[in-house]
N, C-alpha and C. Protein backbone atom coordinates (compact mmCIF):
# COMPACT_ATOMS: atom_id res chain seq x y z
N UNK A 1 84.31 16.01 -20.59
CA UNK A 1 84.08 16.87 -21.73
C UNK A 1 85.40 17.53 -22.09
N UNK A 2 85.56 17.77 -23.45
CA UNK A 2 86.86 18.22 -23.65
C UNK A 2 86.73 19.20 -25.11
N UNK A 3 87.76 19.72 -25.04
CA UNK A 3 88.12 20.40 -26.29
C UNK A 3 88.76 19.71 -27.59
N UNK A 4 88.40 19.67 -28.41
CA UNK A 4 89.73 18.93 -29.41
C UNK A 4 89.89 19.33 -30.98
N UNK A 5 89.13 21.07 -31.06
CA UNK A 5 89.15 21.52 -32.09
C UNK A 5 89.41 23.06 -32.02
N UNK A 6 90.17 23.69 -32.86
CA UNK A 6 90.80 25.37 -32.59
C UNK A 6 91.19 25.46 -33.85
N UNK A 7 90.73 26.82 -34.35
CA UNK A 7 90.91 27.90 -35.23
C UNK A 7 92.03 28.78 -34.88
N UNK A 8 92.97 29.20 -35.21
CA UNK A 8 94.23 29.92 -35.11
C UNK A 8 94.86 30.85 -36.80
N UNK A 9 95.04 32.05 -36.41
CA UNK A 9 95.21 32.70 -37.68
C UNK A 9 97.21 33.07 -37.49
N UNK A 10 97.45 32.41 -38.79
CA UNK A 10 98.87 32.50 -38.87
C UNK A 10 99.63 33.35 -40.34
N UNK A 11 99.50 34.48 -39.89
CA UNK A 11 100.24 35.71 -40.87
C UNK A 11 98.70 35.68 -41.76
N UNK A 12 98.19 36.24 -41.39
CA UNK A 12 96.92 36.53 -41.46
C UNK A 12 96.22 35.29 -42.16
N UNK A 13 96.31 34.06 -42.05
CA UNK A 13 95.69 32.88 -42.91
C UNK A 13 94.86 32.20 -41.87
N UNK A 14 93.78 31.36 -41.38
CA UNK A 14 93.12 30.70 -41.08
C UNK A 14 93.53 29.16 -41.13
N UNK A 15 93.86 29.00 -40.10
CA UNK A 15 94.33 27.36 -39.72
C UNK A 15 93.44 26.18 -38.76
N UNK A 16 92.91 25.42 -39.35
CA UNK A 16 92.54 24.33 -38.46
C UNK A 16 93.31 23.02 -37.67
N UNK A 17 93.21 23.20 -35.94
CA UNK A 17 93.79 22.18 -35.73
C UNK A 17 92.65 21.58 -35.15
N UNK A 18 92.91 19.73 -35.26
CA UNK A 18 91.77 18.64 -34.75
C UNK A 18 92.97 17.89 -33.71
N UNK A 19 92.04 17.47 -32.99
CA UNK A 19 93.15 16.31 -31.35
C UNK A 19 92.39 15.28 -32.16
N UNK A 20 93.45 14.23 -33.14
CA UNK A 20 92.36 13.24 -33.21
C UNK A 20 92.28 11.98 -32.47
N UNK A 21 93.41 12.14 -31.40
CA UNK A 21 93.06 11.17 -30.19
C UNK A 21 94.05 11.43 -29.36
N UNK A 22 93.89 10.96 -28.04
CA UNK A 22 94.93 11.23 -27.19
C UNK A 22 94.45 9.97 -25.73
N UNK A 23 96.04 9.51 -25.29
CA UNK A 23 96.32 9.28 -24.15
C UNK A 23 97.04 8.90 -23.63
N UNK A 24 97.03 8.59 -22.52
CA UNK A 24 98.57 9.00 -21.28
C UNK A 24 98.48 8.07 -20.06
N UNK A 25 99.31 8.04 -19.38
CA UNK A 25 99.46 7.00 -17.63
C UNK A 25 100.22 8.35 -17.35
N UNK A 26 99.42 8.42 -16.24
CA UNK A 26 99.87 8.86 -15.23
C UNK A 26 99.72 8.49 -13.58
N UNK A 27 101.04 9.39 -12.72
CA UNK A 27 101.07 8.60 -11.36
C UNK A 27 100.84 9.90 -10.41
N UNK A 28 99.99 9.86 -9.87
CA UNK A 28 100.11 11.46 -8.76
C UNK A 28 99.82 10.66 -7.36
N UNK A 29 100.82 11.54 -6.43
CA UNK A 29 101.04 11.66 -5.00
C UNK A 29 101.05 12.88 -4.39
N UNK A 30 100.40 12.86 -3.12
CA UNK A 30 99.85 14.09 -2.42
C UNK A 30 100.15 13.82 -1.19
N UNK A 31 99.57 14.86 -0.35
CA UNK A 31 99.49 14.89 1.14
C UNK A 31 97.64 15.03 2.33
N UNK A 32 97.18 14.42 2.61
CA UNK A 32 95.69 14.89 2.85
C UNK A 32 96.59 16.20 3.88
N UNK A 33 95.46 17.43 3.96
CA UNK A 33 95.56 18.42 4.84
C UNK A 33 93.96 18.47 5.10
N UNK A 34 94.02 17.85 6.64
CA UNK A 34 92.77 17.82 7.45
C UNK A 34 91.79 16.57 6.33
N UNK A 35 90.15 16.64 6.98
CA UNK A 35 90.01 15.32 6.35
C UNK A 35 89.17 15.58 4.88
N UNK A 36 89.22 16.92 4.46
CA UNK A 36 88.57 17.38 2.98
C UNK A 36 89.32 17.90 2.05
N UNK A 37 90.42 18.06 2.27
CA UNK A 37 91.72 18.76 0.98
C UNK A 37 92.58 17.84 0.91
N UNK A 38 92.97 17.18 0.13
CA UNK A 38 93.95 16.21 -0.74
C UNK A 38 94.82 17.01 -2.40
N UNK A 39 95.81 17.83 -1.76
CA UNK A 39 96.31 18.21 -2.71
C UNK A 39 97.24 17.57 -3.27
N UNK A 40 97.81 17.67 -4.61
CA UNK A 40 98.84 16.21 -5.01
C UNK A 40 99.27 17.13 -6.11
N UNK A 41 100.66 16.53 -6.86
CA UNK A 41 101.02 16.57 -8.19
C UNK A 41 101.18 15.36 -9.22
N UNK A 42 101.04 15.25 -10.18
CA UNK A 42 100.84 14.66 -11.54
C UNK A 42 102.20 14.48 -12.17
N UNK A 43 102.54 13.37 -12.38
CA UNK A 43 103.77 13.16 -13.57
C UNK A 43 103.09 12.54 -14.34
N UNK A 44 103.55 12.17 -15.92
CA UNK A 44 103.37 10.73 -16.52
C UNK A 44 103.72 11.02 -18.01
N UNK A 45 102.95 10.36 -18.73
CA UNK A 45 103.19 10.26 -20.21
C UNK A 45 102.09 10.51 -21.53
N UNK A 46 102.60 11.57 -22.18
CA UNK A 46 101.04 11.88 -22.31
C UNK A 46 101.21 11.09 -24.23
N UNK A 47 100.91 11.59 -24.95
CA UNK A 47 101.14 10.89 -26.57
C UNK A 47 99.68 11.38 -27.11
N UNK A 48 99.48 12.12 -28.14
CA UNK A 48 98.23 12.48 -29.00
C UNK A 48 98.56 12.51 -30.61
N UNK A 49 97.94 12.32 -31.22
CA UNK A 49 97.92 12.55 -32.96
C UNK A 49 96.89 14.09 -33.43
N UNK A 50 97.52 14.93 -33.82
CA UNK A 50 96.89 16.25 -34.50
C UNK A 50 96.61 16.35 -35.77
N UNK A 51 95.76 16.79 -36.27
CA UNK A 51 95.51 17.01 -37.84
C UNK A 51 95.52 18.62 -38.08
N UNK A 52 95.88 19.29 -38.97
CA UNK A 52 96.04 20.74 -39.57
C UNK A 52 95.87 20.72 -40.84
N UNK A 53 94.90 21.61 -40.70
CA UNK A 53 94.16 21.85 -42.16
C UNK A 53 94.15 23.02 -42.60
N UNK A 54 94.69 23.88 -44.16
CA UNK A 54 94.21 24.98 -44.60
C UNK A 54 94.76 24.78 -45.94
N UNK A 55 93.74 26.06 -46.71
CA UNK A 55 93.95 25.92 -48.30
C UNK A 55 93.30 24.36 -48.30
N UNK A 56 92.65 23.66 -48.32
CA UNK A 56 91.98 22.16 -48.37
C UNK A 56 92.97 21.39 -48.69
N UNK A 57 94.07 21.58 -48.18
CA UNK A 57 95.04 20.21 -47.39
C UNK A 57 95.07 20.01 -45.87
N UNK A 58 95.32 18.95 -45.61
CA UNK A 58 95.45 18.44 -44.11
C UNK A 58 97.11 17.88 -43.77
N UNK A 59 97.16 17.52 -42.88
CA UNK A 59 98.56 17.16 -42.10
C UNK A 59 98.56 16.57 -40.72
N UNK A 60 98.52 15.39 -40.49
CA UNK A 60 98.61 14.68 -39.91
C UNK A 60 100.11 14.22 -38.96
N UNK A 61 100.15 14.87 -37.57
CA UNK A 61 101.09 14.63 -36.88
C UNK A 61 100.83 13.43 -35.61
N UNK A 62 101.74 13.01 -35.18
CA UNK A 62 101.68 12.60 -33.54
C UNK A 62 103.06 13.18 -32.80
N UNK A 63 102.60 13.36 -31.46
CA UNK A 63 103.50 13.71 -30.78
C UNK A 63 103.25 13.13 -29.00
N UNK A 64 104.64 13.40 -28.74
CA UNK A 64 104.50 12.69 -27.24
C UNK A 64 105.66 13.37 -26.12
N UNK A 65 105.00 13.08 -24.86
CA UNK A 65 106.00 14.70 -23.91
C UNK A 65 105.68 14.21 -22.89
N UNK A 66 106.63 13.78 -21.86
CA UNK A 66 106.51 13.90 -20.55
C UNK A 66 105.82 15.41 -20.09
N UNK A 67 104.57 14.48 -19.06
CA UNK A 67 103.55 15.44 -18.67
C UNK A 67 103.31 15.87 -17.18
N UNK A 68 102.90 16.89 -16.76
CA UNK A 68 103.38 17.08 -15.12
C UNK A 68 101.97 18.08 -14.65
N UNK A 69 101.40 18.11 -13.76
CA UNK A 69 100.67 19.14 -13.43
C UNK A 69 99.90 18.79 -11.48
N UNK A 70 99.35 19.82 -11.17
CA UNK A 70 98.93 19.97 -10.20
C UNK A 70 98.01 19.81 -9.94
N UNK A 71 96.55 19.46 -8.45
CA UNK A 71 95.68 19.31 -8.29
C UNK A 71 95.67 19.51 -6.93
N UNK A 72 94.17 19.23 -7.02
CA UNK A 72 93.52 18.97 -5.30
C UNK A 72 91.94 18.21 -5.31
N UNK A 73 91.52 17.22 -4.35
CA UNK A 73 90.40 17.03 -4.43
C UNK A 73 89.75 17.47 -3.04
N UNK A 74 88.78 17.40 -3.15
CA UNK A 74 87.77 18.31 -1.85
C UNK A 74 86.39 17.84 -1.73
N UNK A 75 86.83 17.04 -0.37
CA UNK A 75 85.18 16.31 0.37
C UNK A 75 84.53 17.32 0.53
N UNK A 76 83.20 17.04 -0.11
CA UNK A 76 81.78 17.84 -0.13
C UNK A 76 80.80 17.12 0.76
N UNK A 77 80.78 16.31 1.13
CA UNK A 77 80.60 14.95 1.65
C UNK A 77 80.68 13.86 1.92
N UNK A 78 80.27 12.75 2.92
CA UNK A 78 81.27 11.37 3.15
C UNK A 78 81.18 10.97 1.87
N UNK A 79 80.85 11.01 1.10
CA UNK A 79 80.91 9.66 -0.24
C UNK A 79 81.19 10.64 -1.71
N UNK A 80 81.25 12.12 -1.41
CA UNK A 80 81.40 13.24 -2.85
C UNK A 80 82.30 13.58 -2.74
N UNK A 81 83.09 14.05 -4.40
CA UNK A 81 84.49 14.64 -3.72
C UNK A 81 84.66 14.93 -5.32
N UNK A 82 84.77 16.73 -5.38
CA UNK A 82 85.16 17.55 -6.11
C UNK A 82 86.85 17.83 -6.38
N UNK A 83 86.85 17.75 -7.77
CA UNK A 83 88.74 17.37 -8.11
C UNK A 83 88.55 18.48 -9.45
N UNK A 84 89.90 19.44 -8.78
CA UNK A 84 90.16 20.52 -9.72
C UNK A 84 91.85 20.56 -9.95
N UNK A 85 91.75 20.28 -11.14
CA UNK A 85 93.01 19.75 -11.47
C UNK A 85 94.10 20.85 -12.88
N UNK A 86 95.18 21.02 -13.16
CA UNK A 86 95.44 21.44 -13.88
C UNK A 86 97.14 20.76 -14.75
N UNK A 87 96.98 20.99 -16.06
CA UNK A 87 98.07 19.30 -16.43
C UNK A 87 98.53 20.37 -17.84
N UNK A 88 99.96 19.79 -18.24
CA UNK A 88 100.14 20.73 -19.21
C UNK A 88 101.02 19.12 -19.69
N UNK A 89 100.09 18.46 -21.06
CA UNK A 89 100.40 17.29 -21.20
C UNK A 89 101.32 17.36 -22.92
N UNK A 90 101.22 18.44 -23.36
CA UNK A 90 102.12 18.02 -24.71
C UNK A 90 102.51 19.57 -24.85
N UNK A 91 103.95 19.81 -24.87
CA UNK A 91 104.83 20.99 -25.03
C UNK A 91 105.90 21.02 -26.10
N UNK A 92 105.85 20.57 -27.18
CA UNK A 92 106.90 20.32 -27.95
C UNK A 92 106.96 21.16 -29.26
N UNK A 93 107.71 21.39 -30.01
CA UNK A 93 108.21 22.08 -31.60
C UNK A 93 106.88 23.23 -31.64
N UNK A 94 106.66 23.96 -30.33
CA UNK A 94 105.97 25.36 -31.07
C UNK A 94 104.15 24.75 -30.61
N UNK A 95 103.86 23.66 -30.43
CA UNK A 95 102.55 23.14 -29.85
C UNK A 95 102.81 22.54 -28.69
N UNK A 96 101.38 23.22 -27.94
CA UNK A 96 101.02 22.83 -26.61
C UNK A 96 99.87 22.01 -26.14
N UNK A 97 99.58 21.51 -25.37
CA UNK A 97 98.39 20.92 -24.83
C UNK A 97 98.39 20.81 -23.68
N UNK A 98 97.77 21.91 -23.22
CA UNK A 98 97.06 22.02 -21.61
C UNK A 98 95.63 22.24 -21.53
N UNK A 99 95.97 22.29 -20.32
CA UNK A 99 94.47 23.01 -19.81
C UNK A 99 93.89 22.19 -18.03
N UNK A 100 92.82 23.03 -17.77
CA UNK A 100 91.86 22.58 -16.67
C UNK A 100 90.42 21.83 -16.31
N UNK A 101 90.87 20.93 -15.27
CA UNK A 101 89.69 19.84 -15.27
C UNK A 101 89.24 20.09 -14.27
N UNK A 102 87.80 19.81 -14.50
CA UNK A 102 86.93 19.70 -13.25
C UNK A 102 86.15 18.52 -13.20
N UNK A 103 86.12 17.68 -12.08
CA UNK A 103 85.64 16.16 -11.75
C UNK A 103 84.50 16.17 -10.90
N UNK A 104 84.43 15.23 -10.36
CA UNK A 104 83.44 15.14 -9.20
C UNK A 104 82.89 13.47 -9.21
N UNK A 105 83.46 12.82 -7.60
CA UNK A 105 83.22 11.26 -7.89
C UNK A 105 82.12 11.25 -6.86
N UNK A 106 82.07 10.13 -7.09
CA UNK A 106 81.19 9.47 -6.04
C UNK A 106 81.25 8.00 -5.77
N UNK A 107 81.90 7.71 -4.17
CA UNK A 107 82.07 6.37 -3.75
C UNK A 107 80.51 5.74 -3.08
N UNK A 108 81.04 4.29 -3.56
CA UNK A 108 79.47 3.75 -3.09
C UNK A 108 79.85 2.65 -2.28
């Protein structure tokens, strides 16, 4: 589940931004500590297209940013495993794109 729409007021005006797609490769390596914490960090490549809208014009950008962030996953059980992650994937000309994930797999 994700976010991919925000309202932002700029010198007192009302601005729409849309994510109208996004994605990335990335490579993360960690260390297990004991046999339920697997903490790691995140490099890779992230690339999304934005739309901005106000006054009923739009504007259509893409942009792209080496991306980096932190995590950990955590056995809940032999086969469950909760992943809380945090990634700050597009930083460029005044726009950002981060934020926090929460997972949860299950091996069979």
């Amino acid at each position: 589940m994700g976010v991919g729409d925000d309202t932002v007021s700029f010198d007192g005006f009302e601005v729409d931004m849309e994510l109208k797609n996004f994605f990335g490769a990335y490579l993360r390596g960690g260390v297990p500590v004991g046999e339920s914490f697997y903490p790691y960090a995140v490099i890779g490549y992230s690339k999304g297209k934005f739309e901005i809208s106000a006054f009923d014009e739009s504007v259509s950008e893409s942009e792209s940013d080496f991306s980096f962030g932190v995590g950990a996953d955590f056995s809940v059980a032999e086969s469950v495993k909760i992943n809380l992650e945090y990634m700050n994937y597009i930083d460029k000309d005044g726009g950002e794109l981060s934020g926090f994930a929460i997972g949860i797999a299950k091996s069979f």
